[in-house]
Protein backbone atom coordinates (compact mmCIF):
# COMPACT_ATOMS: atom_id res chain seq x y z
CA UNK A 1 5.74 41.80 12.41
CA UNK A 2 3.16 40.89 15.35
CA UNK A 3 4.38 39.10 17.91
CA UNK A 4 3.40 35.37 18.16
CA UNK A 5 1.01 34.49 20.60
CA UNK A 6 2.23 31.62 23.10
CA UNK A 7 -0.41 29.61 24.24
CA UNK A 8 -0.27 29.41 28.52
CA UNK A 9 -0.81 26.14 28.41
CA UNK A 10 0.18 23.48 26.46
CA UNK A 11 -2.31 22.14 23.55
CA UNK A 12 -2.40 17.80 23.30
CA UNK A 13 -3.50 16.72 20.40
CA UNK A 14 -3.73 12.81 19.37
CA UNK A 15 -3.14 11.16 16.05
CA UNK A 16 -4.02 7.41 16.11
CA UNK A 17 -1.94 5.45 13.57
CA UNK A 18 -2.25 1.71 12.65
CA UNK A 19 0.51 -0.30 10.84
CA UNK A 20 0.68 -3.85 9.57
CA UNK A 21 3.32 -5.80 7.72
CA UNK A 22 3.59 -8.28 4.74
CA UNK A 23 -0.03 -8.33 3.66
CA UNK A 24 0.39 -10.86 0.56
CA UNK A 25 -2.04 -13.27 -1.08
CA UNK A 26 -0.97 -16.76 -1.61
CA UNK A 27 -3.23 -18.73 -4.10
CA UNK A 28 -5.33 -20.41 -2.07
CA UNK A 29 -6.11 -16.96 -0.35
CA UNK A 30 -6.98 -15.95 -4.10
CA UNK A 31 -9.04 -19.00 -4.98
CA UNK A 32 -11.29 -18.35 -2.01
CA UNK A 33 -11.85 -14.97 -2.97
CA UNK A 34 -13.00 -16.15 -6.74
CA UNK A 35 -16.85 -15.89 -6.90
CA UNK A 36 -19.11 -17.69 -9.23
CA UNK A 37 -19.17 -15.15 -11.54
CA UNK A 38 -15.58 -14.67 -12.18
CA UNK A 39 -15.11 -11.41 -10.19
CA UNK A 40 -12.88 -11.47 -6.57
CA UNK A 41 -13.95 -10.01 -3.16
CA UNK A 42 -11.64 -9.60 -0.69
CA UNK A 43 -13.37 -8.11 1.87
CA UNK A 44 -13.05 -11.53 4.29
CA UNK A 45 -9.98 -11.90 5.30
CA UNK A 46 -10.39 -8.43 7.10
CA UNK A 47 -13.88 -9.13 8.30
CA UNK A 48 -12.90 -9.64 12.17
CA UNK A 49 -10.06 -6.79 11.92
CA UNK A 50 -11.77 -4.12 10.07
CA UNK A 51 -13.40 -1.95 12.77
CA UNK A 52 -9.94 -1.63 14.75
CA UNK A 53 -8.40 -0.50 10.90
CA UNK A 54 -11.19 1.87 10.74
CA UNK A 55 -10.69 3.53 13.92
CA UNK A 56 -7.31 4.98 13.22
CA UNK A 57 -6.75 8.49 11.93
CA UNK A 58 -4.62 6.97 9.40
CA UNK A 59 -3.83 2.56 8.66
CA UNK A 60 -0.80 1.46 6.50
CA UNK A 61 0.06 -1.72 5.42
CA UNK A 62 3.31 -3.15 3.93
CA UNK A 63 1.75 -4.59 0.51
CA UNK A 64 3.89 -7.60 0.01
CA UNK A 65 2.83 -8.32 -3.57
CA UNK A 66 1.57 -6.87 -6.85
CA UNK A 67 -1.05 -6.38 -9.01
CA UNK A 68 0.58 -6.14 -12.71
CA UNK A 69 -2.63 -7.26 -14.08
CA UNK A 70 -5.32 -9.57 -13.86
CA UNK A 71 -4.90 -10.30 -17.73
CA UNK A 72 -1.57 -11.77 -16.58
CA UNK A 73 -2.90 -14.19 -14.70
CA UNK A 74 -1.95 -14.97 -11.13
CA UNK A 75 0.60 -16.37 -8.90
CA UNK A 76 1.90 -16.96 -5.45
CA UNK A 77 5.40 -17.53 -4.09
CA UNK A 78 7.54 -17.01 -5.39
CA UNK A 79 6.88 -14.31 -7.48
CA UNK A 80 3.24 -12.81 -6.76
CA UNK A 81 1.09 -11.03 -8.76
CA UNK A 82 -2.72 -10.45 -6.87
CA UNK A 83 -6.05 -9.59 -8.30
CA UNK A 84 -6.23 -5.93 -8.49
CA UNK A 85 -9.59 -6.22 -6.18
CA UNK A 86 -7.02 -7.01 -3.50
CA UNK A 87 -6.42 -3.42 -3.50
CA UNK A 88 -10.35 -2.50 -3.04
CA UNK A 89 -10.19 -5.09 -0.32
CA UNK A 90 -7.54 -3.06 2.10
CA UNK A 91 -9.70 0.19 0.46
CA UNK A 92 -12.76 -1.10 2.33
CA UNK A 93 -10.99 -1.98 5.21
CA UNK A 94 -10.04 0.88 5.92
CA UNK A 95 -6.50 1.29 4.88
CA UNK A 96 -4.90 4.40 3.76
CA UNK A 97 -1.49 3.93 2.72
CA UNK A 98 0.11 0.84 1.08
CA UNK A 99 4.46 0.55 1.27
CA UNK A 100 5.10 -1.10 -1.86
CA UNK A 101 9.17 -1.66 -1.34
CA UNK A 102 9.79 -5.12 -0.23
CA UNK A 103 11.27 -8.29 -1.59
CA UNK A 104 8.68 -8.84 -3.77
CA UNK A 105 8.30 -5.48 -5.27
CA UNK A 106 9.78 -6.75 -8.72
CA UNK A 107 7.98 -10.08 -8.66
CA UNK A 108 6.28 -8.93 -12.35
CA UNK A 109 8.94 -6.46 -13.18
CA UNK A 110 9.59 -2.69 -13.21
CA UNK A 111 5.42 -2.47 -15.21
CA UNK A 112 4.33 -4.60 -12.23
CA UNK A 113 5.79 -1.74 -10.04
CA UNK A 114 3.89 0.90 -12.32
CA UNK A 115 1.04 -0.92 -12.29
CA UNK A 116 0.83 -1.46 -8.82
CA UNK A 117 1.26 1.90 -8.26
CA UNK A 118 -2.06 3.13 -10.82
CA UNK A 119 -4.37 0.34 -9.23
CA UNK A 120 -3.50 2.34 -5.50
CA UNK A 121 -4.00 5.40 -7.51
CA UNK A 122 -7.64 4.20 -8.76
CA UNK A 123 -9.00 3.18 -5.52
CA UNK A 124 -8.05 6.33 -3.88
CA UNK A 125 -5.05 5.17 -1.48
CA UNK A 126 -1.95 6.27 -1.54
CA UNK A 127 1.61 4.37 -1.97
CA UNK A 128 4.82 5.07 -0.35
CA UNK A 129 8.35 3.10 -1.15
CA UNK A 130 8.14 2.83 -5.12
CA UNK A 131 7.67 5.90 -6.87
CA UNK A 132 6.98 6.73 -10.95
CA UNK A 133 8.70 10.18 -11.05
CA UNK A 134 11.78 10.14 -9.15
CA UNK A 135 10.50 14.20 -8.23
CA UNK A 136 7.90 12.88 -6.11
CA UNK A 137 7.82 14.29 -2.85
CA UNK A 138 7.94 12.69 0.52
CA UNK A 139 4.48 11.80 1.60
CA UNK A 140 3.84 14.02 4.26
CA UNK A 141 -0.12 13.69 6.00
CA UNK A 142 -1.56 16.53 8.61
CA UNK A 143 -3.63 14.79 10.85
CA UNK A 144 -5.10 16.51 13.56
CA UNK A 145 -2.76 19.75 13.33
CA UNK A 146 0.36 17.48 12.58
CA UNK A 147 2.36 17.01 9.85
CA UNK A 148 4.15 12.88 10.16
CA UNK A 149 6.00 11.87 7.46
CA UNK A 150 6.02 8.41 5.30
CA UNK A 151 8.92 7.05 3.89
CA UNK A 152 9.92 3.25 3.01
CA UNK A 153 12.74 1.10 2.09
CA UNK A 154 13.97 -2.35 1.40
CA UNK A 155 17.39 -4.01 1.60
CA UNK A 156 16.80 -6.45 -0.62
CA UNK A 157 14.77 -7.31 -4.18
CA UNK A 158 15.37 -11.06 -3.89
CA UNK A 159 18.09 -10.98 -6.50
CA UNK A 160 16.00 -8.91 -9.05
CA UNK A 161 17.56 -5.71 -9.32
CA UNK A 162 18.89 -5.77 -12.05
CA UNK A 163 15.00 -5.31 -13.59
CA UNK A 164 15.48 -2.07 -12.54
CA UNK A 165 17.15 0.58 -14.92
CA UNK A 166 16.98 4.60 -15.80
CA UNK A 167 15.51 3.60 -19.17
CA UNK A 168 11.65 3.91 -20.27
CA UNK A 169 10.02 -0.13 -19.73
């Protein structure tokens, strides 16, 4: 084999990363996002934050809620379920990852979880902390030459766990 080429001097390379906790919507943060013609934009509550989101190589945000549906209807604390536009909301913002493990992660059960997870899917960001297929890698992103790593947990499902089982919901 060729040797490997050292470089003489060292090679700095920056990765700007952005993270945010407990982004949840409460009703009236929902209400105000209704528009006359039935459809929800969430673009204002990140109006005055969005350029500084933009700027980072990479934004995550723990999403404190879920979207199991808008045909569910919606609801605050204590168990949330958001409009799925919240999603294209953080999308146009500017984030890139949502954490979906928290205490409310099982507000609308283990289909609020999977549903959660496709509305992510469809508006092209990517979800760390609740997973479909327990073979799912570790979220790994290269940014700038460098590989960081994404993993997320939670301690506690306020009392709900036992939503959660190996079998098909």
């Amino acid at each position: 084999p060729e040797p490997v080429q050292v470089p003489s001097q060292p090679i700095f390379t920056e990765v700007k990363l952005l993270a945010t906790g407990d982004i949840m919507f409460h009703m009236p943060q929902i209400k105000s996002a209704k528009a006359d013609d039935g459809t929800y934009d969430f673009s204002k509550p990140f109006k005055h934050v969005k350029e500084y989101i933009q700027k980072a190589d990479i934004a995550i945000a723990n999403f404190e809620t879920v979207t199991a549906g808008n045909d569910l209807g919606f609801s605050g604390y204590p168990r949330f379920n958001s409009p799925t536009e919240t999603i294209q909301g953080l999308k146009d913002a500017g984030f890139d990852i949502l954490s979906t493990i928290n205490n409310h992660s099982l507000d609308n059960n283990k289909q609020g979880i999977v549903n959660t997870i496709d509305t992510i899917d469809k508006y092209g960001l990517k979800n760390i902390g609740t997973f479909k297929d327990e073979s799912r890698p570790i979220l790994i992103e290269e940014i700038n030459g460098i590989k960081i790593g994404f993993i997320a947990y939670t301690s506690s499902l306020n009392g709900l766990d036992s939503l959660l089982s190996l079998e098909e919901s």
